[in-house]
Protein backbone atom coordinates (compact mmCIF):
# COMPACT_ATOMS: atom_id res chain seq x y z
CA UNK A 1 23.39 -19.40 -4.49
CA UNK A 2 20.98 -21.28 -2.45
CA UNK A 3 17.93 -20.04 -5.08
CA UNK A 4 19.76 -21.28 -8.24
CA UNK A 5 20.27 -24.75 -6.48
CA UNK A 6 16.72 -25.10 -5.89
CA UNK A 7 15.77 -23.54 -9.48
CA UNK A 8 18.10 -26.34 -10.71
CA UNK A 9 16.54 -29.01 -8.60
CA UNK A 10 19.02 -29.26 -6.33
CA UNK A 11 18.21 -29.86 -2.49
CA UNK A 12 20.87 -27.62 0.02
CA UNK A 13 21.90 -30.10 2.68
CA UNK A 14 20.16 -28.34 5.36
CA UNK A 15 16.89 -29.25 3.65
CA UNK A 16 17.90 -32.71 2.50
CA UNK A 17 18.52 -32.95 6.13
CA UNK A 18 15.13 -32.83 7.03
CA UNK A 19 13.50 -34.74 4.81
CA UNK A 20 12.36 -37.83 6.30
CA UNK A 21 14.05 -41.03 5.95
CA UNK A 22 12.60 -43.42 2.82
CA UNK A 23 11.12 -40.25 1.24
CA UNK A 24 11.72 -40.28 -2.68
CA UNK A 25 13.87 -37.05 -3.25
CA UNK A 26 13.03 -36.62 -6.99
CA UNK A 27 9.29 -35.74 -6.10
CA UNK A 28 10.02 -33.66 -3.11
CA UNK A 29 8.58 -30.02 -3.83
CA UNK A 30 10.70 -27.06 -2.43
CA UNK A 31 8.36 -23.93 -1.54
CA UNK A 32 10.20 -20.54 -1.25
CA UNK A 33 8.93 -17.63 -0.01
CA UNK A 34 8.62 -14.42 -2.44
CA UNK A 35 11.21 -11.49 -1.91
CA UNK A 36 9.20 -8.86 -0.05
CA UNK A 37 8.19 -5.87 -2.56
CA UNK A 38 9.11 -2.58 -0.66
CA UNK A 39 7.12 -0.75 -4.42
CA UNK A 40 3.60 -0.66 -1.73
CA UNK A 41 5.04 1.18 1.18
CA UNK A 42 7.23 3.80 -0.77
CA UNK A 43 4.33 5.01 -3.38
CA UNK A 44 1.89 4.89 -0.07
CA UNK A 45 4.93 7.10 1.26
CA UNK A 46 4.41 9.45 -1.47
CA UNK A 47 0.87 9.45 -1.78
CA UNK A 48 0.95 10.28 1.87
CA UNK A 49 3.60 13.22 1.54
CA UNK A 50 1.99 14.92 -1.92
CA UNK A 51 -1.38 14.57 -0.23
CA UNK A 52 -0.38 16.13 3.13
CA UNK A 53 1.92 19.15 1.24
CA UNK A 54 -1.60 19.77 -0.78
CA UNK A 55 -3.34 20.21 2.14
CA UNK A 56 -1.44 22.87 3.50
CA UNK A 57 -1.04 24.70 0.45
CA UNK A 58 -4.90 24.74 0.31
CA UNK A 59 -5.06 25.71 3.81
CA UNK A 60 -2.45 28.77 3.26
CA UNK A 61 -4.44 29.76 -0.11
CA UNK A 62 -8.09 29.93 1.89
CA UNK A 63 -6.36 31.55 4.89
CA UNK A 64 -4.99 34.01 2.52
CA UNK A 65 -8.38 35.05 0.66
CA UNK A 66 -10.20 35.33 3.58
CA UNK A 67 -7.52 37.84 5.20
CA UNK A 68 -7.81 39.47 2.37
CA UNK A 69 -12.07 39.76 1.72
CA UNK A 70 -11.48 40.74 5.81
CA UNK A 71 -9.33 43.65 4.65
CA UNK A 72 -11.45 44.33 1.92
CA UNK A 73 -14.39 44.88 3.96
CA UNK A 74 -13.18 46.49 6.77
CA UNK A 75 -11.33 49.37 3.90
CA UNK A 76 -14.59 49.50 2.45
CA UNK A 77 -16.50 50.29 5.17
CA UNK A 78 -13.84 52.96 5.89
CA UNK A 79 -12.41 51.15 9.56
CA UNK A 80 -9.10 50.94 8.51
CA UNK A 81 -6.86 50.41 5.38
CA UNK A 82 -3.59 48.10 4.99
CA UNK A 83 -0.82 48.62 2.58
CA UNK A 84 2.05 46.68 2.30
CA UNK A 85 5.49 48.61 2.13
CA UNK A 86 8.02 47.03 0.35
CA UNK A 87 11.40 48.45 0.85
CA UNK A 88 13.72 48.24 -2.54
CA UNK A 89 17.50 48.03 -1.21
């Protein structure tokens, strides 16, 4: 693997290639680039997803207490009532 022959200080021929003539190859330095960490995207994935699920279980829960204060209101003041009918089969 190309990373173990540069761990072992080893230069790949495509590299030694381009090193320029008369340079000393024992105190050449070989940068490589980190592996891209994918950990960032997927927790901002699931921050993302938890926070938008939250916010429409909030938005059912309010939605549901103010249908029912309107409910309660309108039975106490004697407009109408509601009942729910559950049929057992």
């Amino acid at each position: 693997m190309p990373e173990d022959q540069l761990r072992a200080g080893h230069i790949p021929a495509d590299v030694y290639r381009q090193i320029p003539p008369g340079t000393d190859v024992r105190r050449v330095v070989i940068v490589q680039e980190a592996p891209r960490s994918y950990k960032g995207p997927i927790v901002l994935t699931l921050v993302i997803a938890a926070g938008a699920v939250t916010v429409l279980l909030v938005i059912a829960y309010v939605v549901q207490v103010i249908a029912a204060a309107a409910v309660a209101v309108i039975s106490a003041s004697g407009g109408i009532s509601y009942t729910i009918n559950r049929r057992n089969k």
